[in-house]
C-alpha atoms as a PDB file:
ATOM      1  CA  UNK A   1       0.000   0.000   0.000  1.00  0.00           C
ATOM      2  CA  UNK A   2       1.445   3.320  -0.727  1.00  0.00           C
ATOM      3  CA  UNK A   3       2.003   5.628   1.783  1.00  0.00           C
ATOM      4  CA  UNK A   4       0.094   9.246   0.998  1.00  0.00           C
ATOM      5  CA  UNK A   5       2.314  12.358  -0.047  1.00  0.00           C
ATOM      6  CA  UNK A   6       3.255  14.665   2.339  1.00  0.00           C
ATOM      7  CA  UNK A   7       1.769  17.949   2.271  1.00  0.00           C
ATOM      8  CA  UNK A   8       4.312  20.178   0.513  1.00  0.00           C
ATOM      9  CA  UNK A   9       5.045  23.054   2.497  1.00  0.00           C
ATOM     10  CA  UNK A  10       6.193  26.551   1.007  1.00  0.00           C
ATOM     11  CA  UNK A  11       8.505  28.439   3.983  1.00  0.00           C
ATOM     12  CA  UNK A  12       9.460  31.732   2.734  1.00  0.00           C
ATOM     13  CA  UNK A  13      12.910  32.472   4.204  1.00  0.00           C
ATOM     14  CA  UNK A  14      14.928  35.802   4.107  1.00  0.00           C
ATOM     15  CA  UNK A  15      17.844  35.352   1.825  1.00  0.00           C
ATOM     16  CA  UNK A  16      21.399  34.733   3.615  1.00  0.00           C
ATOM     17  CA  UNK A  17      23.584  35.159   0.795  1.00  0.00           C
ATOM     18  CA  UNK A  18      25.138  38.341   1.943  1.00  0.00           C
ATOM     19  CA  UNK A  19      24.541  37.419   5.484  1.00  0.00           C
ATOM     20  CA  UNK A  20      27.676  38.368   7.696  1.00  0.00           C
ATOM     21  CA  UNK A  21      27.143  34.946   9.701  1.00  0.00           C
ATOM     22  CA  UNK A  22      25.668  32.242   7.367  1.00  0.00           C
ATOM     23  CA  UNK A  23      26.287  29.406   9.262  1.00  0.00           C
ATOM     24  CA  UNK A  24      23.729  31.087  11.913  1.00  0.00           C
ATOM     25  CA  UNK A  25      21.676  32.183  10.080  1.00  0.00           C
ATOM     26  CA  UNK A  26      21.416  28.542   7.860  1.00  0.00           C
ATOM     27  CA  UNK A  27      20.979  26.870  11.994  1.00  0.00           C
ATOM     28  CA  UNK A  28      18.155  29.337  12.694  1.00  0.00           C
ATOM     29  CA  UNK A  29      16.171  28.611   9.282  1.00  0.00           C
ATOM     30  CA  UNK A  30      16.839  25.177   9.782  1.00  0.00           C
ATOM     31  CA  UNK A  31      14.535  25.220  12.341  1.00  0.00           C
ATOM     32  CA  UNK A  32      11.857  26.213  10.265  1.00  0.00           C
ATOM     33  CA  UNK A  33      11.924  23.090   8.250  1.00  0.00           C
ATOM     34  CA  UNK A  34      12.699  20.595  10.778  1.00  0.00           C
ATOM     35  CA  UNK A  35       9.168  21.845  12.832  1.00  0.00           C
ATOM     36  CA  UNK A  36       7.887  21.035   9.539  1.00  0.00           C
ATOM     37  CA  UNK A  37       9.247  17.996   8.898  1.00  0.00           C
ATOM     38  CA  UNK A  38       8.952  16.945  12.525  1.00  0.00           C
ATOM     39  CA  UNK A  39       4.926  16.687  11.910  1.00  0.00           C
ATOM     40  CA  UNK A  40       4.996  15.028   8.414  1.00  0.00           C
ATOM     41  CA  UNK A  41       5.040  18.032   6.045  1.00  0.00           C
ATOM     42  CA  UNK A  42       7.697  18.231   3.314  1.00  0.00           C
ATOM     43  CA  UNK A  43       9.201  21.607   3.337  1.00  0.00           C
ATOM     44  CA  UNK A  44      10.059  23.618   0.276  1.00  0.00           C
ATOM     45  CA  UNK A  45      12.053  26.639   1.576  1.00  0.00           C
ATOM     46  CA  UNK A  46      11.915  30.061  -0.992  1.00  0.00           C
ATOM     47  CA  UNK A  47      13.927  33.211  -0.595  1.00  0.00           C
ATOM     48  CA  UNK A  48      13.913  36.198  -3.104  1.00  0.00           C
ATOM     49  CA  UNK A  49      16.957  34.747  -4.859  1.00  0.00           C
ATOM     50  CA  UNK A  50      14.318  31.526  -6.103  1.00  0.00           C
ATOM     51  CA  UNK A  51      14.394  31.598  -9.761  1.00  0.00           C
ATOM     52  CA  UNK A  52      10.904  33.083 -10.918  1.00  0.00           C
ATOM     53  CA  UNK A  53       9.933  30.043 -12.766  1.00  0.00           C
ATOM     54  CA  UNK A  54      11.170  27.450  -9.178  1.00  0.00           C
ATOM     55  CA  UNK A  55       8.624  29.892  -7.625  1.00  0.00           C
ATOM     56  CA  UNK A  56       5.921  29.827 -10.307  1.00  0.00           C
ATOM     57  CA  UNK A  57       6.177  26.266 -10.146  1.00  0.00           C
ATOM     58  CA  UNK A  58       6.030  26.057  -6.050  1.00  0.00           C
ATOM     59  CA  UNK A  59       3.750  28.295  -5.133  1.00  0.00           C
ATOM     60  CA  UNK A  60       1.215  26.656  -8.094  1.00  0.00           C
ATOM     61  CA  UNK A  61       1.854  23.386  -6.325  1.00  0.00           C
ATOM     62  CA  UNK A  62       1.804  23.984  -2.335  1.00  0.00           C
ATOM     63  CA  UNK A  63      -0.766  22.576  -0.118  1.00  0.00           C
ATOM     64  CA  UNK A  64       0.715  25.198   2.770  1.00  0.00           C
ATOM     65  CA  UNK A  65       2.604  28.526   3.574  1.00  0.00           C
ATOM     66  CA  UNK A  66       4.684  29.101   5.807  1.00  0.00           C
ATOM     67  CA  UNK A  67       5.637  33.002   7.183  1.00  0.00           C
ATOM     68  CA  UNK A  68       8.863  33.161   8.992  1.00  0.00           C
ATOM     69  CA  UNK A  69      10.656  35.644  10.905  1.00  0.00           C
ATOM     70  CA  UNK A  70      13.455  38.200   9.826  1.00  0.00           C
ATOM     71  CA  UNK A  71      13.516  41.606   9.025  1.00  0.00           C
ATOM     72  CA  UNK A  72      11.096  45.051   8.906  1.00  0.00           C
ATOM     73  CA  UNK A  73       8.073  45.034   6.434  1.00  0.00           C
ATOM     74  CA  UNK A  74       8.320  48.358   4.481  1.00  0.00           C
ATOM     75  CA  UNK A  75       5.579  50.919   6.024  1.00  0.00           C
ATOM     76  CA  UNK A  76       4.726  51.900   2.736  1.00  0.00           C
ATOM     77  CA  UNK A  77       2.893  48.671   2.648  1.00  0.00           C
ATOM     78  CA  UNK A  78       0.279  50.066   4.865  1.00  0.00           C
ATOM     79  CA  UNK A  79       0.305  54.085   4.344  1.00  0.00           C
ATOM     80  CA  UNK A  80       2.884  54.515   7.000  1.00  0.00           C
ATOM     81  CA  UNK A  81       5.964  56.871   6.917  1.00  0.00           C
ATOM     82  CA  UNK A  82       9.136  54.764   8.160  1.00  0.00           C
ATOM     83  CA  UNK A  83       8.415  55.576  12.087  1.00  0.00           C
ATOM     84  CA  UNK A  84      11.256  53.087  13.740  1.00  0.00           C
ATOM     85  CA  UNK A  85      11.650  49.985  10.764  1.00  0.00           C
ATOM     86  CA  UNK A  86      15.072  48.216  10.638  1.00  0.00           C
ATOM     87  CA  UNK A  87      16.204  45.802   7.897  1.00  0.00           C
ATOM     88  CA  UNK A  88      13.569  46.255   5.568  1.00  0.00           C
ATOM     89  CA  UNK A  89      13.581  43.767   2.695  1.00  0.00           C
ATOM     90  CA  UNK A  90      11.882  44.503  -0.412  1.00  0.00           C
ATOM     91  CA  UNK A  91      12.545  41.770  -2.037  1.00  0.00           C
ATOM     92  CA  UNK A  92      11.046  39.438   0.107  1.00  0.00           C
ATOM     93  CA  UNK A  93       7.994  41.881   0.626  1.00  0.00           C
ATOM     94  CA  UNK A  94       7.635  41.022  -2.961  1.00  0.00           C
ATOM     95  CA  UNK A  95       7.659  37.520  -2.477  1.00  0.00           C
ATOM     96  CA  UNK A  96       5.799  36.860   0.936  1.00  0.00           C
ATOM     97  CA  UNK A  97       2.637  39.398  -0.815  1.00  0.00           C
ATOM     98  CA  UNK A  98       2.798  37.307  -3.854  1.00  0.00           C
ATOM     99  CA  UNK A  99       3.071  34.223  -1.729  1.00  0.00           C
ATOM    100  CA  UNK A 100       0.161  35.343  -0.221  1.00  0.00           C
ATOM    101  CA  UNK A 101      -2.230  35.982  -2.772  1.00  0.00           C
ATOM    102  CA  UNK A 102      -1.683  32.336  -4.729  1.00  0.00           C
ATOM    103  CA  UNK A 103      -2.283  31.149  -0.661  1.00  0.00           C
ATOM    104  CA  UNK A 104      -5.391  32.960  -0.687  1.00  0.00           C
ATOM    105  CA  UNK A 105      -6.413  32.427  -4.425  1.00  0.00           C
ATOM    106  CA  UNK A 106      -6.038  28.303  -3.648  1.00  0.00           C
ATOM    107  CA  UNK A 107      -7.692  28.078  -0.736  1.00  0.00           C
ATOM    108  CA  UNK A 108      -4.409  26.624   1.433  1.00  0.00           C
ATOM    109  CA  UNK A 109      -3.356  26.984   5.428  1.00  0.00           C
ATOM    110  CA  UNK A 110      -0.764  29.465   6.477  1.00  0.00           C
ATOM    111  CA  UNK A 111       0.819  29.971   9.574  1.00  0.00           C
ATOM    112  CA  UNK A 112       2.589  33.565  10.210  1.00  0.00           C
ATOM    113  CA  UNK A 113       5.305  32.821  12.584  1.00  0.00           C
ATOM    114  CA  UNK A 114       7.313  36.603  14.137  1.00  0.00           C
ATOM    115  CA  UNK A 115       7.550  38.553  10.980  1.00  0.00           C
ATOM    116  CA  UNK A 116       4.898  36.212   9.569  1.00  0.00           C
ATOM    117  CA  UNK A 117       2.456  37.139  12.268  1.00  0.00           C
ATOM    118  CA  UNK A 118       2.404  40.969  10.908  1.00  0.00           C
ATOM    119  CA  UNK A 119       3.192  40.033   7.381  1.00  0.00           C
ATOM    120  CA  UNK A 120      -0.272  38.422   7.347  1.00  0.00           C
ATOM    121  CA  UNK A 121      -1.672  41.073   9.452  1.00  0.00           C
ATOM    122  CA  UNK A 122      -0.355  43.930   6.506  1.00  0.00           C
ATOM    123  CA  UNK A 123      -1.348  41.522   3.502  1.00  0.00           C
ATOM    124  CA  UNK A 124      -5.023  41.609   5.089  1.00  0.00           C
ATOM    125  CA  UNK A 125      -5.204  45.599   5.426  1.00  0.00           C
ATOM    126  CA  UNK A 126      -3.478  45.570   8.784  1.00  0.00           C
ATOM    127  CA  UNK A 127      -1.085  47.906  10.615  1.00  0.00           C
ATOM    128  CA  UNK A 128       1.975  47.731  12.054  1.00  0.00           C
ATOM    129  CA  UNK A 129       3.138  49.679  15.593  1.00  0.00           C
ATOM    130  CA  UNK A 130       7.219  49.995  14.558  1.00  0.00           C
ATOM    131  CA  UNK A 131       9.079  49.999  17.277  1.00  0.00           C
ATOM    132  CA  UNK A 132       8.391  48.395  20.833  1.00  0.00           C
ATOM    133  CA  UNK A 133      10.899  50.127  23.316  1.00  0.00           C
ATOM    134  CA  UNK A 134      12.124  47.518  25.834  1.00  0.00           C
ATOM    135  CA  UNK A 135      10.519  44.387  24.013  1.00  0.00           C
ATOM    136  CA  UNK A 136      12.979  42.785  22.146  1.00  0.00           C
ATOM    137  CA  UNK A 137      16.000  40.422  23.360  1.00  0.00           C
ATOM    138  CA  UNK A 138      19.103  39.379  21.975  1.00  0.00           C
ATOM    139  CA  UNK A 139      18.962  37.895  18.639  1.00  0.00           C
ATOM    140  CA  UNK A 140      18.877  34.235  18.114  1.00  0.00           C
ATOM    141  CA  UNK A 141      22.650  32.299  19.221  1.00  0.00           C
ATOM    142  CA  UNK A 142      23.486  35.629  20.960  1.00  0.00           C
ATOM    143  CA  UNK A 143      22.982  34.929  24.165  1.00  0.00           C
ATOM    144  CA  UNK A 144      18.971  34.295  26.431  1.00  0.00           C
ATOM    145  CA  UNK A 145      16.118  35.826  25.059  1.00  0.00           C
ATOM    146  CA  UNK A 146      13.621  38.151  26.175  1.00  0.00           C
ATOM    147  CA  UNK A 147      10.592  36.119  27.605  1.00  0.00           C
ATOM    148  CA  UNK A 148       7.163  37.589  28.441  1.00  0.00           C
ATOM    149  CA  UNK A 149       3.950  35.708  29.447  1.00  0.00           C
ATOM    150  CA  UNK A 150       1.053  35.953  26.854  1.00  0.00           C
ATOM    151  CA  UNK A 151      -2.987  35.392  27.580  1.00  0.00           C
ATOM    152  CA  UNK A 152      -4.752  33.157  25.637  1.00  0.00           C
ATOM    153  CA  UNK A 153      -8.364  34.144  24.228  1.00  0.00           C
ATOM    154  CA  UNK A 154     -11.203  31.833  25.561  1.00  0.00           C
ATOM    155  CA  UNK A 155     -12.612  30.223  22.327  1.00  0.00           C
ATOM    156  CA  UNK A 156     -10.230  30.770  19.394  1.00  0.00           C
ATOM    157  CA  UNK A 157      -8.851  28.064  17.276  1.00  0.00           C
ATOM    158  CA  UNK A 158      -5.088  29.052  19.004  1.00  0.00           C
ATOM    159  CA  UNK A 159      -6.577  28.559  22.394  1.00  0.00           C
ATOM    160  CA  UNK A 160      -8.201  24.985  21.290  1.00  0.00           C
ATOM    161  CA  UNK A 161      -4.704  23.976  20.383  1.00  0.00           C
ATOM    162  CA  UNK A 162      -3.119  25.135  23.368  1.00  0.00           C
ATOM    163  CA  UNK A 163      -5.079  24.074  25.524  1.00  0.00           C
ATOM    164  CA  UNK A 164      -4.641  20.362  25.516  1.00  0.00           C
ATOM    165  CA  UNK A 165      -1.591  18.501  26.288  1.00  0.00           C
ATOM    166  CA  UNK A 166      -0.185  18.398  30.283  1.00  0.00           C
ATOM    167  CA  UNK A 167       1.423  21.766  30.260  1.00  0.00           C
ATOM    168  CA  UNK A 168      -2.369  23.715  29.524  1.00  0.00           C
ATOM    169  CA  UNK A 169      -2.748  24.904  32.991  1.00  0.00           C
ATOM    170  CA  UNK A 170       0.800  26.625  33.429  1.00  0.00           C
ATOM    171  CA  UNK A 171       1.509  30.134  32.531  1.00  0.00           C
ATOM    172  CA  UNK A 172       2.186  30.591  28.865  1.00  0.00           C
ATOM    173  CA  UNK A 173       5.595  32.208  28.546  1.00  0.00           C
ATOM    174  CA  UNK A 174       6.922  32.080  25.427  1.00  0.00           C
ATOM    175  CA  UNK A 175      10.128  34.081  23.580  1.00  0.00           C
ATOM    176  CA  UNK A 176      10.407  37.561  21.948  1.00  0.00           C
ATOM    177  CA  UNK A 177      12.641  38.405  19.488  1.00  0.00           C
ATOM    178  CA  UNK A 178      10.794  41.026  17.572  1.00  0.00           C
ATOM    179  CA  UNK A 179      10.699  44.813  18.369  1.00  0.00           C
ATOM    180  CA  UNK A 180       6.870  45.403  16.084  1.00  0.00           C
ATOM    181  CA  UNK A 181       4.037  44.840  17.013  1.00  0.00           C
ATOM    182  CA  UNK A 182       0.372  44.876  16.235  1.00  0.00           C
ATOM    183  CA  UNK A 183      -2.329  46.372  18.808  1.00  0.00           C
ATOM    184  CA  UNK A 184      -5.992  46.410  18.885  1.00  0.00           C
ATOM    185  CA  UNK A 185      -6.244  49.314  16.308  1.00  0.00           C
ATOM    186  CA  UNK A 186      -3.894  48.179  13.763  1.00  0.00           C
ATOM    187  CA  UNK A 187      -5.618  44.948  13.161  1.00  0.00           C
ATOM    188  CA  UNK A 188      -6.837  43.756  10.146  1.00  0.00           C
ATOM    189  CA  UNK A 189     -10.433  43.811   9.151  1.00  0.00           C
ATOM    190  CA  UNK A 190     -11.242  40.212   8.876  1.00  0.00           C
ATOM    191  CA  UNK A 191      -9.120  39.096  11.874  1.00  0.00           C
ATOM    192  CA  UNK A 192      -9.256  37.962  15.055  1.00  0.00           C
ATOM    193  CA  UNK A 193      -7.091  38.249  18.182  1.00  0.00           C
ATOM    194  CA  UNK A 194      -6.428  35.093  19.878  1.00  0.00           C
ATOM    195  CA  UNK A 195      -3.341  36.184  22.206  1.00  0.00           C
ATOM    196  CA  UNK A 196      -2.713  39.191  23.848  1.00  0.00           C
ATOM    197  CA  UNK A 197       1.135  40.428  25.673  1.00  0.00           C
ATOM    198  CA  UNK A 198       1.548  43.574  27.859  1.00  0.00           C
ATOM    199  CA  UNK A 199       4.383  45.590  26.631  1.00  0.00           C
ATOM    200  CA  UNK A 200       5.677  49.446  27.329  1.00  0.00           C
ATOM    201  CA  UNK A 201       3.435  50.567  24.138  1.00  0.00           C
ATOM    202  CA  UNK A 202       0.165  48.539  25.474  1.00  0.00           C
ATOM    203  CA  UNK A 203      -1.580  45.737  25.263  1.00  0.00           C
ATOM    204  CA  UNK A 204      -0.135  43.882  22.176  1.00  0.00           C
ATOM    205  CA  UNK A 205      -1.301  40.751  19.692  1.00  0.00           C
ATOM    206  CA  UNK A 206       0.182  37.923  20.055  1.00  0.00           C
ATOM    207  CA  UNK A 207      -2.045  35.502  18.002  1.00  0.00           C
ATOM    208  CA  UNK A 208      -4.293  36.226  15.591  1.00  0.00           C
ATOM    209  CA  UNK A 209      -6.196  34.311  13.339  1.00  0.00           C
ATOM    210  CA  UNK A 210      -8.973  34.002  11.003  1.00  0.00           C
ATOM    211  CA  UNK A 211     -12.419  32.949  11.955  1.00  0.00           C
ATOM    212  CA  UNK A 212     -13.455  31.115   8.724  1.00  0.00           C
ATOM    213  CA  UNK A 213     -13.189  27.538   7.987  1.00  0.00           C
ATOM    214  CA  UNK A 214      -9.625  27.945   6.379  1.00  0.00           C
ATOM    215  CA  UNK A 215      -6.373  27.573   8.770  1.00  0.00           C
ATOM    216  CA  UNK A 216      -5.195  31.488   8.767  1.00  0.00           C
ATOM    217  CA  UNK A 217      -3.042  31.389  12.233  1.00  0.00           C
ATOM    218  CA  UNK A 218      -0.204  33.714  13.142  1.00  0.00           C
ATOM    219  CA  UNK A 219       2.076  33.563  16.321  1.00  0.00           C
ATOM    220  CA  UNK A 220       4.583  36.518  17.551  1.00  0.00           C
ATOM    221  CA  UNK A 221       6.428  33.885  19.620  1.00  0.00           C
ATOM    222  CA  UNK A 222       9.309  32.052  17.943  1.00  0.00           C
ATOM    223  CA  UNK A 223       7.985  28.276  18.341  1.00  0.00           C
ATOM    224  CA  UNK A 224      10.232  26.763  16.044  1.00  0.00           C
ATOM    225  CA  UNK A 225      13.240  27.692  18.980  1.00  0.00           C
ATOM    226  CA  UNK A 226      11.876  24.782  21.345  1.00  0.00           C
ATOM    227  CA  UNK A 227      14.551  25.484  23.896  1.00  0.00           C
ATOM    228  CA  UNK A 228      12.669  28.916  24.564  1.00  0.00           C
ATOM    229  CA  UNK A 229       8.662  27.795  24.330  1.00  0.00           C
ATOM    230  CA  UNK A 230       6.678  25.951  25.501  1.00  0.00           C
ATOM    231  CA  UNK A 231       6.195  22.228  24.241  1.00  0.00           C
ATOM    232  CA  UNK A 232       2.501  22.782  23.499  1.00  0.00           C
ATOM    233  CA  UNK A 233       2.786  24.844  20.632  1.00  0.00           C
ATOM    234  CA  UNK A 234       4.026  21.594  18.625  1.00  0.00           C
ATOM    235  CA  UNK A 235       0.486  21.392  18.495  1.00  0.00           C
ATOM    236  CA  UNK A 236       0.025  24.837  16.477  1.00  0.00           C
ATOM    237  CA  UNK A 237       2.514  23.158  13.791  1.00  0.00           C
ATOM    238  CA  UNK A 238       0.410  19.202  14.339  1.00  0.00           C
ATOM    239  CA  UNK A 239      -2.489  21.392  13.103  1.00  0.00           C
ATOM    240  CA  UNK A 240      -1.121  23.593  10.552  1.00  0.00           C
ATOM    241  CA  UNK A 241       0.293  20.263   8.848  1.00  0.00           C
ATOM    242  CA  UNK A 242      -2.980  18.424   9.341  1.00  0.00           C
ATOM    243  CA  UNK A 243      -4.894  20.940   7.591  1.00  0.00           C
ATOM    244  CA  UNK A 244      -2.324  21.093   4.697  1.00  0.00           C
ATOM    245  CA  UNK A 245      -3.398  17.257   4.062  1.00  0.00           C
END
């Protein structure tokens, strides 16, 4: 009997070609497609260096998308003047909006991890607060990171998934590496919060999501980094890989 196809699994990545530490920067994707691969999906990792036709062909063939972290979205995107953006990377705005749209256009899951959290909060009308004094830690293999507790909303899909499993009635405290965020007012038409972190600018999103049938999920925490979060979020990737199937 032949065993079914994995889902393939689209993980836009930031490019490190010109990165000044590659080999950290290759570990820290890496992580990316080994949560995928961990819960059965077949990752296809894309960067704004992917040949147009590779993408043409990838994107026309996915049965998920992946969002990951990494730099600034430009403010333009959303009618902003650049208030407090680092490392903006046109480019892969390009790529993540197009990435997007076939997503939406086919019907498939995504899951908005950091960056990928506001990227899908922009690409659905969103906005973006730029710069969260006091929120961010030390970048990834550069020493402990920033942690912060998060509250879960009663009755969204995020809070279904987290929780079951034995660690549901502890604390949620989970890692921040990002120094954007998205509050109440910036949200997207069409989205929900489902997590919510006090920080010096305010209450801020942690989760979102989309209240429709289709998997539309975004997390602010890293989950990928399991040394920093905690072990029930494997069940926000168990999901987003089951409803890639």
């Amino acid at each position: 009997m032949q065993r079914p196809r994995a889902p393939r699994i689209v993980v836009s990545l930031a490019d490190i070609t010109d990165h000044p530490e590659p080999d950290r920067a290759a570990r820290r994707a890496g992580l990316y497609l080994d949560a995928v691969r961990r819960h059965g999906g077949d990752p296809v990792p894309v960067h704004a260096s992917t040949p147009p036709e590779a993408l043409a062909e990838v994107l026309g063939s996915m049965d998920g998308l992946l969002l990951t972290g990494g730099g600034d979205i430009d403010p333009a995107r959303y009618g902003r003047p650049n208030e407090g953006s680092r490392d903006i990377d046109l480019p892969r705005d390009e790529l993540e909006a197009r990435a997007w749209e076939v997503a939406a256009e086919r019907g498939v899951p995504v899951l908005g991890i950091c960056r990928g959290l506001q990227a899908i909060n922009v690409f659905a009308g969103g906005s973006l607060l730029q710069h969260v004094e006091g929120h961010e830690g030390p970048s990834w293999g550069t020493g402990a990171p920033a942690t912060h507790r998060i509250d879960v909303v009663p009755g969204t899909q995020l809070a279904r998934l987290l929780e079951s499993g034995p660690a549901a009635a502890a604390p949620l405290v989970v890692n921040a590496y990002h120094h954007q965020g998205v509050r109440s007012d910036d949200l997207a038409p069409g989205l929900v919060a489902s997590a919510w972190a006090d920080s010096s600018a305010g209450p801020l999103v942690e989760g979102l999501e989309s209240p429709g049938s289709r998997f539309v999920v975004g997390v602010q925490c890293h989950p990928e980094r399991t040394d920093s979060t905690p072990s029930v979020f494997e069940n926000v990737f168990e999901a987003f890989i089951a409803a890639a199937r």
